[in-house]
Protein backbone atom coordinates (compact mmCIF):
# COMPACT_ATOMS: atom_id res chain seq x y z
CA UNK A 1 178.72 90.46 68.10
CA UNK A 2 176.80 88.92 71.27
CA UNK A 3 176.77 92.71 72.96
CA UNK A 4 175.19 93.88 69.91
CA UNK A 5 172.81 91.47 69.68
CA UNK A 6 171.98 91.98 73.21
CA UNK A 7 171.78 95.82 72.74
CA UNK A 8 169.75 95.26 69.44
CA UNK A 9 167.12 93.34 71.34
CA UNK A 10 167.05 95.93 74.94
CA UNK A 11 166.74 98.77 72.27
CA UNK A 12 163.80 96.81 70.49
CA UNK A 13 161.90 95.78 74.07
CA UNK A 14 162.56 99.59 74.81
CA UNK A 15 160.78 100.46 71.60
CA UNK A 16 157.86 98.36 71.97
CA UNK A 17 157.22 99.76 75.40
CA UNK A 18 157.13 103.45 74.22
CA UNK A 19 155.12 102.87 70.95
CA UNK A 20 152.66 100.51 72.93
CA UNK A 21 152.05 103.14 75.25
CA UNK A 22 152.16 100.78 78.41
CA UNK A 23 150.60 102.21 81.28
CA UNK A 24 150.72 101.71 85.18
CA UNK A 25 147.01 101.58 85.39
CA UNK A 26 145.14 97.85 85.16
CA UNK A 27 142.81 98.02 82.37
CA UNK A 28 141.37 94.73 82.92
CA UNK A 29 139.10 92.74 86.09
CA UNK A 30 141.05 92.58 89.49
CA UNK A 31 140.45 89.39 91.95
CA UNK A 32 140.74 89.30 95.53
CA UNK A 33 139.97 92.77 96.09
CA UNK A 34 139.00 93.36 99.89
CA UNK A 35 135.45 95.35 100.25
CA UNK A 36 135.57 97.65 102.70
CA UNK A 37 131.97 96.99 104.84
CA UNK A 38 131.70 100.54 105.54
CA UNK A 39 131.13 101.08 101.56
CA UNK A 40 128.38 98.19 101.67
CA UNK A 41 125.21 99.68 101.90
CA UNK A 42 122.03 98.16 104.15
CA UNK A 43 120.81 94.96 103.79
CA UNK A 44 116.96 94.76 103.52
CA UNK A 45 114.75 92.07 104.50
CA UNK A 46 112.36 90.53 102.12
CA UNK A 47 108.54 90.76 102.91
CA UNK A 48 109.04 94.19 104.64
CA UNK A 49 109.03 98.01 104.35
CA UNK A 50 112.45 99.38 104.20
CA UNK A 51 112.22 102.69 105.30
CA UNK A 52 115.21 104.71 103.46
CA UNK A 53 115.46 108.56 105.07
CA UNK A 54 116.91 108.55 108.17
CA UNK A 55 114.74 111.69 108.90
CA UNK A 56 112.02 109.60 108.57
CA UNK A 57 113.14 106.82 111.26
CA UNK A 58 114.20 109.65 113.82
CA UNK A 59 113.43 113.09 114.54
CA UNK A 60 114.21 115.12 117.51
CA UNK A 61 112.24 117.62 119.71
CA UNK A 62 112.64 119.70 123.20
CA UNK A 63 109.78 117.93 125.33
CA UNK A 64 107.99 119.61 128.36
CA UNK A 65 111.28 119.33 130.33
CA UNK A 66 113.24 120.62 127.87
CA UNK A 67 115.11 117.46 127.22
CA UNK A 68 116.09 115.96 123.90
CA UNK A 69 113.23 113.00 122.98
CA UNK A 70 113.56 111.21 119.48
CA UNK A 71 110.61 109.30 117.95
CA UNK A 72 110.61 107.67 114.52
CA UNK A 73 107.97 109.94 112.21
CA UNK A 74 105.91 106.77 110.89
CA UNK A 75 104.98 103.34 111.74
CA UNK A 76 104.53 100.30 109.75
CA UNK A 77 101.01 98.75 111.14
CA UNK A 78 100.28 96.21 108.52
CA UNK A 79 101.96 94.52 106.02
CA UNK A 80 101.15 91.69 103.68
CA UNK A 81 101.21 89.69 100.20
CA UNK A 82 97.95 88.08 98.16
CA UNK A 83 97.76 85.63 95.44
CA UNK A 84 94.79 87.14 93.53
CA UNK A 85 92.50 84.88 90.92
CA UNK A 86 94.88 86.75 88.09
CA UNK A 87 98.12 85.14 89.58
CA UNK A 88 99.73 87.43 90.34
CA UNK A 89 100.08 89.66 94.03
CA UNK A 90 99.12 92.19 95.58
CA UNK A 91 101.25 93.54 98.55
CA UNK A 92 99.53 96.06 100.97
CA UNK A 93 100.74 98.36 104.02
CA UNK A 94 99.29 100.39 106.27
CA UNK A 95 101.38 103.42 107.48
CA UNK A 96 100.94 105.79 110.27
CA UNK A 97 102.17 109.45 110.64
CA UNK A 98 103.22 109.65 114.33
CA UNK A 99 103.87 113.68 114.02
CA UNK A 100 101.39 116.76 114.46
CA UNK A 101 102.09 117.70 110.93
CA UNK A 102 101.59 116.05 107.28
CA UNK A 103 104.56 114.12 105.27
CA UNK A 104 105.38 114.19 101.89
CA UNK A 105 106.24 109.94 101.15
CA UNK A 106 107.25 108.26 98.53
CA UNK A 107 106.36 104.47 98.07
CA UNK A 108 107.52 102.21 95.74
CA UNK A 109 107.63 97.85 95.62
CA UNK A 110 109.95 95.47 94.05
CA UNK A 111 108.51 91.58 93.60
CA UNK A 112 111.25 88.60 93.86
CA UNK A 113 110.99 85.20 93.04
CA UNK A 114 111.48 81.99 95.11
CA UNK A 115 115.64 82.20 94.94
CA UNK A 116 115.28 86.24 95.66
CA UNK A 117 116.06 87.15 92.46
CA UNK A 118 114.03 90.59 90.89
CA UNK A 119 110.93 89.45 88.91
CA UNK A 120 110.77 93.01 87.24
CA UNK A 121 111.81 96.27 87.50
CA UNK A 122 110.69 98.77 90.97
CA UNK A 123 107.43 100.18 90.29
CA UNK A 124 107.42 103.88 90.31
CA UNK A 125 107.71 105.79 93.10
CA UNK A 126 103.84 106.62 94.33
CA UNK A 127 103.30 110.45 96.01
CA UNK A 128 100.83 110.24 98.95
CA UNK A 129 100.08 112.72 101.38
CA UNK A 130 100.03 111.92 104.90
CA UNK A 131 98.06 114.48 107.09
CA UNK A 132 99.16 114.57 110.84
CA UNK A 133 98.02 111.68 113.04
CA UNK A 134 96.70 109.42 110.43
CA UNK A 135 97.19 106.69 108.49
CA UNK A 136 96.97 105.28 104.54
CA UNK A 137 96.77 101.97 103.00
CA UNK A 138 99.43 101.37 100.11
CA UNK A 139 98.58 98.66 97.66
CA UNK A 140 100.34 97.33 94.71
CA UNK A 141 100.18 94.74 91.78
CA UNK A 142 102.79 92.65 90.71
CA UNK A 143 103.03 92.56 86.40
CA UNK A 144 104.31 88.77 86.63
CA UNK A 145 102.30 86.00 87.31
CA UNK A 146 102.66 82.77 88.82
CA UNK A 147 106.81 83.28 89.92
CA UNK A 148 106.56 86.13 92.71
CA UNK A 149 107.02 85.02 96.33
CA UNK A 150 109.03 87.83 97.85
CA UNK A 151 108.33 91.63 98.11
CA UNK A 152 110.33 94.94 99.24
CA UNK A 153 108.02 98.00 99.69
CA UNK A 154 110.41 101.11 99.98
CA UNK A 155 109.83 104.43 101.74
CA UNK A 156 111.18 107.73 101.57
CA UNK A 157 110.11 111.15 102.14
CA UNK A 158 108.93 113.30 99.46
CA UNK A 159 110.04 116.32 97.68
C-alpha cells in the first residue's frame, strides 16, 4: 500500500511537470548578475559636449613626410549655460572645423536637474553645416523652468 502511494504521488509530480510545461529558462528578474565593463558604454560629463563619432575625434592623413598624423576634425571653443529672465537656460557652444573641407553635424542637448536626473526629453537633433576652417555658434532653450542646472550637448556627424 505505502509503494503505491509513493508511486501514485511520483506519477502525479511527473504529471504536473509535463502539463505545466516547466522550462529551463528563468522567466522572472535575476540578482547578482556581474556586468561585464566592456558592455558599459561611455560615461559623459555634465556641462560638456560629448562628441559621439569616433571619426569625428580622429582622422588620419599622409603629411609632407609621408608619415601617419591624426588630428581630431573639430574643437569645442566655448561652452556655457544662462539663466534667462524666462527661467529657464540657454546653453551655447562654439565649434570649430579643423579640416580643409565642410562637415555634416548633428547637435542635440539634454537639461538635468540638481541630482542629474533628465528634466525632459533630448531636443532634436539640429543639421548645421560646417564649411572648412570655420566655426558656428549652437544655442539652445531649455522647455522647463526654474529646476535645470546641468546640460549635455551631443555631437555627431551628419548623414
Amino acid at each position: 500500500m505505502k509503494q503505491s502511494m509513493i508511486a501514485l504521488v511520483s506519477f502525479l509530480i511527473i504529471l504536473n511537470l509535463v502539463i505545466s510545461g516547466c522550462t529551463k529558462e528563468h522567466l522572472g528578474p535575476t540578482y547578482g548578475e556581474k556586468i561585464n565593463p566592456n558592455d558599459i558604454g561611455p560615461a559623459y560629463q555634465l556641462n560638456s559636449v560629448a562628441i559621439l563619432d569616433k571619426s569625428l575625434q580622429r582622422w588620419e592623413y599622409l603629411n609632407d613626410s609621408n608619415e601617419r598624423t591624426s588630428y581630431s576634425k573639430i574643437s569645442v571653443e566655448n561652452l556655457g549655460i544662462k539663466r534667462l529672465p524666462t527661467r529657464n537656460v540657454e546653453v551655447f557652444t562654439t565649434i570649430r572645423n579643423l579640416t580643409d573641407f565642410p562637415l555634416n553635424l548633428k547637435i542635440r542637448s539634454q537639461f538635468y536637474d540638481k541630482n542629474k536626473v533628465a528634466t525632459e526629453k533630448p531636443t532634436a537633433w539640429k543639421y548645421q553645416l560646417l564649411p572648412k576652417n570655420s566655426s558656428l555658434m549652437y544655442q539652445e532653450r531649455s522647455l522647463t523652468i526654474d529646476r535645470v542646472e546641468n546640460f549635455l550637448i551631443e555631437v555627431k556627424e551628419g548623414d
